[in-house]
Protein backbone atom coordinates (compact mmCIF):
# COMPACT_ATOMS: atom_id res chain seq x y z
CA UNK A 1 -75.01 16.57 243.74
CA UNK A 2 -75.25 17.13 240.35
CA UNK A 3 -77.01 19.24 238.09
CA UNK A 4 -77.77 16.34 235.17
CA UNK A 5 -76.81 13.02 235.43
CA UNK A 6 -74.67 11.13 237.93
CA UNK A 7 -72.71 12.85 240.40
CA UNK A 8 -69.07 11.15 240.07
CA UNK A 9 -66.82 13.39 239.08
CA UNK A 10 -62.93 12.43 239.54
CA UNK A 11 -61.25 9.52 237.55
CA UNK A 12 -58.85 6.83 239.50
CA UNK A 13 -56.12 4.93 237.47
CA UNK A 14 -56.21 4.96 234.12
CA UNK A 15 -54.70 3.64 231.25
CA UNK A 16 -54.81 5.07 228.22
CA UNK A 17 -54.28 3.34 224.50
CA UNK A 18 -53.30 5.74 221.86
CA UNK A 19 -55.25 3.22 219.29
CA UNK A 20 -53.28 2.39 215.93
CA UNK A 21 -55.07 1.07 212.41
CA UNK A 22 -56.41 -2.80 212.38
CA UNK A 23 -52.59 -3.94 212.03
CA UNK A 24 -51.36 -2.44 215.15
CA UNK A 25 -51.46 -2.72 218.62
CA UNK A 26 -53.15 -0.21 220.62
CA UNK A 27 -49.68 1.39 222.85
CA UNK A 28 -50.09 1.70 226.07
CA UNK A 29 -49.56 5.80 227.51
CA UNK A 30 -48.61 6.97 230.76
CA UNK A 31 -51.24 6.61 233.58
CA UNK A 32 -53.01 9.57 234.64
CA UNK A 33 -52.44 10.77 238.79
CA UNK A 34 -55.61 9.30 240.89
CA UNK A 35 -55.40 12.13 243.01
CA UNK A 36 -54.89 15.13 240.51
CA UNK A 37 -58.61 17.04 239.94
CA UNK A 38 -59.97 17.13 236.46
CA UNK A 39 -60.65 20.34 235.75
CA UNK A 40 -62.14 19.96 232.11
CA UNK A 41 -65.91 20.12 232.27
CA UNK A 42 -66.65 18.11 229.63
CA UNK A 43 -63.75 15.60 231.10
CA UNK A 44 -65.81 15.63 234.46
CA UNK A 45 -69.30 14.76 232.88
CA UNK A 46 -67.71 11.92 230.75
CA UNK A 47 -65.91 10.39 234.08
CA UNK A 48 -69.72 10.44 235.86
CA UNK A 49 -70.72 8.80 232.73
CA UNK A 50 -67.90 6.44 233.00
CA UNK A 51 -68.67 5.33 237.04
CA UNK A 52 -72.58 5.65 237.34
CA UNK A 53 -73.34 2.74 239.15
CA UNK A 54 -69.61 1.36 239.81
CA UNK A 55 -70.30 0.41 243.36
CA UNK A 56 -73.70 1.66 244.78
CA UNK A 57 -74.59 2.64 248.70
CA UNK A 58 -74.20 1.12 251.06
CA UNK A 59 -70.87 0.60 249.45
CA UNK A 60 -69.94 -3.06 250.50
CA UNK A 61 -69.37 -6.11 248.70
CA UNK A 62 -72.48 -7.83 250.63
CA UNK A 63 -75.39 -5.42 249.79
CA UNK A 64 -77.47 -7.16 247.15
CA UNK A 65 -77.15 -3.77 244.95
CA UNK A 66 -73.91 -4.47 244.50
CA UNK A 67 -73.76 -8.18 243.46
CA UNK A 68 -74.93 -7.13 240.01
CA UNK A 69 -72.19 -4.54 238.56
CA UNK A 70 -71.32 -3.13 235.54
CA UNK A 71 -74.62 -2.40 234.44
CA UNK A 72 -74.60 0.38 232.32
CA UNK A 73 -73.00 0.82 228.73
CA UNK A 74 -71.46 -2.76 228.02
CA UNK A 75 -70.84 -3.65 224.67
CA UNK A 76 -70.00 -7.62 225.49
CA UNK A 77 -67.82 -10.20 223.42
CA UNK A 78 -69.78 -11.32 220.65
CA UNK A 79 -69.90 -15.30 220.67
CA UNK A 80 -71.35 -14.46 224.44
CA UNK A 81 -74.27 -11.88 222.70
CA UNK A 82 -75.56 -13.56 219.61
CA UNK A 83 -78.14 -15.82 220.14
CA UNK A 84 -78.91 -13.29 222.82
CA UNK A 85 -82.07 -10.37 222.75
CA UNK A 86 -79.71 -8.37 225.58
CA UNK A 87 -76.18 -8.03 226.40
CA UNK A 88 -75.14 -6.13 222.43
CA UNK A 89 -71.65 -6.46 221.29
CA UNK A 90 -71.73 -3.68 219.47
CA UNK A 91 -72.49 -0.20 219.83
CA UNK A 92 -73.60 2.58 217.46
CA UNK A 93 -73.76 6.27 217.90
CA UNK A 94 -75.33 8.75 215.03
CA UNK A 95 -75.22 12.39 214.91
CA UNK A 96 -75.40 15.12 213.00
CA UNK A 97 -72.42 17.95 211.50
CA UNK A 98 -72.50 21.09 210.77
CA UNK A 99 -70.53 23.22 208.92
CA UNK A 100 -67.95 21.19 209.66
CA UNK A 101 -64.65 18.98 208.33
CA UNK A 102 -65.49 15.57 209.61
CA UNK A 103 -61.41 15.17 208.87
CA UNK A 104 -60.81 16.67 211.30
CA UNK A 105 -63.45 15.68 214.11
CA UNK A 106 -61.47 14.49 217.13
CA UNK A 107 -63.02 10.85 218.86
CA UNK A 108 -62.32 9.17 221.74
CA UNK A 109 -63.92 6.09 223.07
CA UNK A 110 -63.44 5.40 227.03
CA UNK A 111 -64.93 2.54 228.66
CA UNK A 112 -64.14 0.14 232.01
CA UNK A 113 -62.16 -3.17 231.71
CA UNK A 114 -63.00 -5.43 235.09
CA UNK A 115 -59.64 -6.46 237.04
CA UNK A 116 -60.40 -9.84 239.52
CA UNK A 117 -58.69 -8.60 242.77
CA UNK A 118 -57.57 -11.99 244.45
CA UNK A 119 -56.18 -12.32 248.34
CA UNK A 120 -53.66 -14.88 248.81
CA UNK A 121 -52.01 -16.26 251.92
CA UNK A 122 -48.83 -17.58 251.11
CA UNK A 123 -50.03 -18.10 247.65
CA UNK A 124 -53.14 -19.89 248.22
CA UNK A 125 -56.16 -17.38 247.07
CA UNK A 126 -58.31 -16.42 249.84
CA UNK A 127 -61.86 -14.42 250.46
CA UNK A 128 -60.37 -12.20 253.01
CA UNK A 129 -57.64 -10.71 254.78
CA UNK A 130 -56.42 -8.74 257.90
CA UNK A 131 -52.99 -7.42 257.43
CA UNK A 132 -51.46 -4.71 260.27
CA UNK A 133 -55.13 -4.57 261.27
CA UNK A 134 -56.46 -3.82 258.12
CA UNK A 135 -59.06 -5.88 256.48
CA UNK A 136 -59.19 -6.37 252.81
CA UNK A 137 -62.05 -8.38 250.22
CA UNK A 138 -61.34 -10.43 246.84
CA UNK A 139 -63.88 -9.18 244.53
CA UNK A 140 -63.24 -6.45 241.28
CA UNK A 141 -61.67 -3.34 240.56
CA UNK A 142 -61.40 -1.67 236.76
CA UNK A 143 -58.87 0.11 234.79
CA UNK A 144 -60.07 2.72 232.52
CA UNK A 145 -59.06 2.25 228.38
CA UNK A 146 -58.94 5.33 226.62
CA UNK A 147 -58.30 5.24 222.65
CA UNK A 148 -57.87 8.08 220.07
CA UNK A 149 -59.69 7.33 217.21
CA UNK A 150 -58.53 9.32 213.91
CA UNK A 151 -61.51 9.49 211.32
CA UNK A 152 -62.52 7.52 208.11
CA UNK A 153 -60.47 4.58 209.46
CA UNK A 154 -61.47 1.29 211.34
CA UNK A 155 -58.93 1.13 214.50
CA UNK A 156 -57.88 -1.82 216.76
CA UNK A 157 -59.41 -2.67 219.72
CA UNK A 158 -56.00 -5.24 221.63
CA UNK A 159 -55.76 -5.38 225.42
CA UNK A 160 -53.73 -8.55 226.19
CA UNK A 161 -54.12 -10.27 229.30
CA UNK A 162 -52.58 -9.46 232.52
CA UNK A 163 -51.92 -9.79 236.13
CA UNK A 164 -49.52 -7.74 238.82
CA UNK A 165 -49.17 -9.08 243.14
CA UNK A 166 -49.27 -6.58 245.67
CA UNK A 167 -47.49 -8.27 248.59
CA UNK A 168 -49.51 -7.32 251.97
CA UNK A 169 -47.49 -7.71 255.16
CA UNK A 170 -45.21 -10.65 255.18
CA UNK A 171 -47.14 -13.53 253.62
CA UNK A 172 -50.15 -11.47 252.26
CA UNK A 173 -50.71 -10.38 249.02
CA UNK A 174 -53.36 -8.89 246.41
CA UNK A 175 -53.45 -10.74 242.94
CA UNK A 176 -55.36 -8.57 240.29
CA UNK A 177 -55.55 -9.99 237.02
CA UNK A 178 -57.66 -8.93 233.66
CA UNK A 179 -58.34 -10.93 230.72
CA UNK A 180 -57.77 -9.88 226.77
CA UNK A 181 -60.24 -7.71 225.08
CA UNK A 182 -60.48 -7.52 221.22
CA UNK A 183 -62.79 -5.38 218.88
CA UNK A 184 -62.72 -2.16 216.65
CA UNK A 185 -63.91 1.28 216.13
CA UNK A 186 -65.18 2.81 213.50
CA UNK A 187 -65.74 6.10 212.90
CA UNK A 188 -67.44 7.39 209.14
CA UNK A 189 -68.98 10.43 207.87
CA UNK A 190 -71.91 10.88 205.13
CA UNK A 191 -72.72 13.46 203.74
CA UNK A 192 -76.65 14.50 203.64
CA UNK A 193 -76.83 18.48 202.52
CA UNK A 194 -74.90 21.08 201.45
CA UNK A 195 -73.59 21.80 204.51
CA UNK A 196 -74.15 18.14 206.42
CA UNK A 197 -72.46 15.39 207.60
CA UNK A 198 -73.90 12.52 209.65
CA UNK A 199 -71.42 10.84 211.76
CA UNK A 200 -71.31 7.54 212.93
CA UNK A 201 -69.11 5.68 215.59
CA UNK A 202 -69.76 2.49 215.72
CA UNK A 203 -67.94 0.51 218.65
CA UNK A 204 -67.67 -3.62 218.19
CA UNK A 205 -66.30 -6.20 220.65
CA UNK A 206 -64.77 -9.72 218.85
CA UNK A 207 -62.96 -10.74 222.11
CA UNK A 208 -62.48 -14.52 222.22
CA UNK A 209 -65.43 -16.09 224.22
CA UNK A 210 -64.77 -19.80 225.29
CA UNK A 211 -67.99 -20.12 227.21
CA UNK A 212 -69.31 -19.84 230.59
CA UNK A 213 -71.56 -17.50 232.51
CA UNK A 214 -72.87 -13.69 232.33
CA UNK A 215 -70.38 -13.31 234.74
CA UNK A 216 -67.69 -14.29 233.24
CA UNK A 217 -68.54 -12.28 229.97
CA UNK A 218 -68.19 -9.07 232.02
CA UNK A 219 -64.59 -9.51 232.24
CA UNK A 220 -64.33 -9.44 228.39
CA UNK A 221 -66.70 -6.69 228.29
CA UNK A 222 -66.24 -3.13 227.30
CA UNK A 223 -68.11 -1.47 230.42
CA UNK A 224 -69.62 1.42 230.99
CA UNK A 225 -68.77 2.50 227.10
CA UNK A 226 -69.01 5.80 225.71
CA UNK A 227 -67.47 8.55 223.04
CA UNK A 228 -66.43 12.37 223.01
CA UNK A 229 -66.12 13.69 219.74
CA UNK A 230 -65.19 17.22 219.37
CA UNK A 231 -65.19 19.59 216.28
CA UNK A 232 -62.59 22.38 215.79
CA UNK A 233 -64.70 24.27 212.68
CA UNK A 234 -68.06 23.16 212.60
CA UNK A 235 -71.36 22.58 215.35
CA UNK A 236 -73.09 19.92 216.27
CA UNK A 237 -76.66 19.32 216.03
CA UNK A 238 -79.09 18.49 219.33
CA UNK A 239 -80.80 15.39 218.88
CA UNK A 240 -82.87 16.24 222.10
CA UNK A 241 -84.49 19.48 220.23
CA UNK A 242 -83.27 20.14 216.46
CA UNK A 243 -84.01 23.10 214.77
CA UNK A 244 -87.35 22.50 212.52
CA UNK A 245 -85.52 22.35 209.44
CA UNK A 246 -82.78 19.32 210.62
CA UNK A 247 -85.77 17.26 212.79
CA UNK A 248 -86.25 14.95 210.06
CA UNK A 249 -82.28 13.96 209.66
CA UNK A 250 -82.07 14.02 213.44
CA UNK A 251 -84.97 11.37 213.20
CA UNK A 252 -83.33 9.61 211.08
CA UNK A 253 -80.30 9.03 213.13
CA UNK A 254 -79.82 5.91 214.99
CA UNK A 255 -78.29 4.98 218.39
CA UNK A 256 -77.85 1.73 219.43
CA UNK A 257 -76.85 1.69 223.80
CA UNK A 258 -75.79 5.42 223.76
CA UNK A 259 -77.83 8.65 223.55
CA UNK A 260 -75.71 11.78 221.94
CA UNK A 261 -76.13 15.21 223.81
CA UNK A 262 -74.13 18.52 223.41
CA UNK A 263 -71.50 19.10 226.05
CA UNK A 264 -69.40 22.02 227.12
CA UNK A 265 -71.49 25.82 228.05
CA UNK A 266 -74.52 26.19 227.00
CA UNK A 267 -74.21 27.91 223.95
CA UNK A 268 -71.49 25.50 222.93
CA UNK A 269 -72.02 22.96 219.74
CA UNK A 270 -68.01 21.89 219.38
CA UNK A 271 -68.34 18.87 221.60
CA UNK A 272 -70.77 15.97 221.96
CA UNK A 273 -70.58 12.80 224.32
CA UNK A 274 -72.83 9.92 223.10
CA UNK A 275 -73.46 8.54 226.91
CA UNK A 276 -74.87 4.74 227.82
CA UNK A 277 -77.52 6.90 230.42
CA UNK A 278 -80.18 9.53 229.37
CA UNK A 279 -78.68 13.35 229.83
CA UNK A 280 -80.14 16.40 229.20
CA UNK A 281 -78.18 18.53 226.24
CA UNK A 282 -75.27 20.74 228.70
CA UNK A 283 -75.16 18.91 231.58
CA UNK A 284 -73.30 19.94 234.41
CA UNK A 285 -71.95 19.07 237.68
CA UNK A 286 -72.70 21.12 241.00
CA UNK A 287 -69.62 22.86 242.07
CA UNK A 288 -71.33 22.05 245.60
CA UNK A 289 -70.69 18.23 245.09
CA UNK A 290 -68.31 16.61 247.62
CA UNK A 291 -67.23 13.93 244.77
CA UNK A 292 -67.45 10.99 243.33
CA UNK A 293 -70.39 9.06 244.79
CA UNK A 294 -71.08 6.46 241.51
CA UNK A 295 -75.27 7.13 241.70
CA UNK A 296 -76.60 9.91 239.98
CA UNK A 297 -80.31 8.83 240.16
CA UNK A 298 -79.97 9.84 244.83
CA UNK A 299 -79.12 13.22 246.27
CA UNK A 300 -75.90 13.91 247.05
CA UNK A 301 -76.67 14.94 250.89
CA UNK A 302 -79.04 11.90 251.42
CA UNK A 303 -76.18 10.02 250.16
CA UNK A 304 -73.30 11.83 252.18
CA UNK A 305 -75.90 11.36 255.30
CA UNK A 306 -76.74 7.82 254.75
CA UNK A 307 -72.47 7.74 254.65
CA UNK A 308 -72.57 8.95 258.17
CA UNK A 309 -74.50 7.03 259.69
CA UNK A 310 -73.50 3.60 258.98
CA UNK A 311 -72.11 1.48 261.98
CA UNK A 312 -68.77 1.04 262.46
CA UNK A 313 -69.10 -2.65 261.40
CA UNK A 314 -70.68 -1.25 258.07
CA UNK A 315 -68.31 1.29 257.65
CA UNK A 316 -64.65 -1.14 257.85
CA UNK A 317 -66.48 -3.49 255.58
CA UNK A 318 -66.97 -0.64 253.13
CA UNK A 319 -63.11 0.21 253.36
CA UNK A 320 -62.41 -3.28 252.83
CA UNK A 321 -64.73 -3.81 249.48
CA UNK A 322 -63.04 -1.60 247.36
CA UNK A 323 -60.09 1.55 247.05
CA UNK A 324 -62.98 3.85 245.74
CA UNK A 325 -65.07 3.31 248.92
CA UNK A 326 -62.56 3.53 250.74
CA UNK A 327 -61.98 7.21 249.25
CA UNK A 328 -65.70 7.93 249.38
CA UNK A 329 -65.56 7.02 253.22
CA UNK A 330 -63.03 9.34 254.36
CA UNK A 331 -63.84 12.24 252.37
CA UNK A 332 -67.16 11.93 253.77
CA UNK A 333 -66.27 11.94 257.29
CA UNK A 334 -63.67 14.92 257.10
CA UNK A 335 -66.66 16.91 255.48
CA UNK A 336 -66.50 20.68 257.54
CA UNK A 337 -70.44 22.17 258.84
CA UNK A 338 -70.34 24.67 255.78
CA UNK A 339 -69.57 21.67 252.81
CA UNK A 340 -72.56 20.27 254.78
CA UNK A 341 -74.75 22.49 254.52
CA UNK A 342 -74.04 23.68 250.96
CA UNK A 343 -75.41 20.39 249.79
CA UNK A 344 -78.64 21.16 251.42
CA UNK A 345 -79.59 22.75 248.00
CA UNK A 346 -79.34 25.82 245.22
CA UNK A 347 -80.75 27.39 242.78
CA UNK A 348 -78.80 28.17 239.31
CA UNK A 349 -81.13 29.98 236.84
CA UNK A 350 -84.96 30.00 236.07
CA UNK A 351 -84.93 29.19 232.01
CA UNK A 352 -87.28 28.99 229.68
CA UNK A 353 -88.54 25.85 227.78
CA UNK A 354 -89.43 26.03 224.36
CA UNK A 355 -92.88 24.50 223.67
């Protein structure tokens, strides 16, 4: 349940590129623990950001929901989107600093890249599979990218392709491949007033694009794409509700696919997150949420109870579809009476709106 925005809240694998100049790779860093909580608010609201609408109730590969993914926040290879009125391959985010060295702002850029998860039987792919009595599905996973972006400098974008095998049982195994994606970041300041900057990050996708279907241009896509910038010595500006004298240079800003809104406690203007889905300024995530649940726009207890009581037909082909349903599943059914009922509903604080 969440107080703003989607309700995930934990991030799975990740990989994370520390990114370089244009004449560098990206390197990649150590992978982050699936099952270790992330305790940074503003960490917790960029991961719901990351997964709204990964995989969608009733969790299975076969609901019709589902058969359309990655919808949110794709910035898509370029020879695919020109020509095109949808599907952008780039993505621009504006805002406004304060007070501030944009030197030393601190960006990152985060975003899904899709992984084909292929069964085989004794190499030969496969739809299915039922190994020790376990069934599994081919269909698609993601890895998360991560890059550190320094300032005034246009940095690399360089995934290569890849595959790995999982072997299951004795002549089972799991293929899951990726293919390369290629683009930059950009991240410039101008300065507007005595005491302002307006920032722009501007996030491009050139990954080779021989042809083929929407489909196919979703696993060169940047998915679900979005940036944190933080400020150690300055304050962001709201975009949602300026102060009178900045409205006319927040006007003036322009997004392109994201929407920038402060992060962090409420009185804090040190971090921003320019999201792919509308948020309020502050958004936060109920403490009474029992996790990640990938759909922001349902109630976490309709959700948890709609969990329940799916048949047990409903609920193995769940497990089967993917590792994150799988999770969703069994945290739902070990849920006590009193997690229950806390997501029945609470109130936080009455506040006033300005007019």
């Amino acid at each position: 349940m969440s107080e703003s925005g989607p309700s995930v809240r934990r991030s799975a694998e990740t990989d994370r590129a520390g990114a370089r100049p244009t004449d560098a790779r990206a390197a990649l860093l150590p992978q982050r623990s699936a099952c270790a909580p992330t305790l940074d608010p503003v960490r917790q609201i960029a991961d719901a950001v990351l997964y709204e609408g990964y995989i969608l109730w009733p969790y299975s590969r076969s609901a019709l929901k589902n058969r359309q993914r990655w919808t949110f926040g794709g910035v898509y290879p370029r020879g695919h989107s020109e020509g095109r009125d949808d599907d952008p391959w780039v993505m621009r985010a504006e805002c406004l600093l304060r007070n501030g060295d944009p030197a030393r702002l601190e960006v990152s850029v985060r975003f899904l890249h899709v992984v084909r998860r292929q069964l085989l039987r004794r190499g030969a792919p496969v739809d299915e599979l039922t190994v020790d009595g376990e069934r599994h599905l081919s269909w698609e996973e993601a890895i998360e990218r991560e890059l550190e972006v320094p300032p005034g400098a246009r940095t690399a974008i360089d995934f290569p392709a890849g595959s790995e095998e999982e072997a299951l049982g004795d002549e089972g195994a799991v293929e899951r491949s990726w293919k390369a994606l290629g683009g930059h970041v950009d991240v410039q300041a101008e300065r507007i007033g005595d005491s302002l900057q307006r920032v722009t990050v501007e996030v491009a996708n050139t990954s080779p694009w021989p042809g083929g279907t929407r489909e196919d241009a979703q696993e060169r896509t940047f998915c679900s794409t979005h940036a944190v910038l933080r400020t150690p010595d300055g304050e962001f500006v709201s975009l949602t509700d300026p102060p009178e004298e900045l409205a006319e240079e927040a006007a003036a800003c322009r997004n392109e696919g994201v929407w920038p809104v402060l992060v962090g406690e409420p009185d804090e203007r040190q971090t921003l997150l320019a999201s792919p889905i509308i948020l309020e300024d502050h958004p936060r995530i109920a403490p009474e949420s029992p996790g990640d649940l990938f759909d922001g726009g349902e109630i976490d207890q309709m959700l948890v109870l709609n969990i329940l009581s799916l048949t047990d037909e409903e609920k193995a082909e769940m497990r089967a579809s993917d590792p994150k349903a799988r999770e969703i599943l069994d945290r739902t059914e070990a849920l006590s009476e009193e997690e229950m009922m806390s997501l029945h509903g609470a109130v936080r604080d009455l506040r006033q709106v300005r007019p």
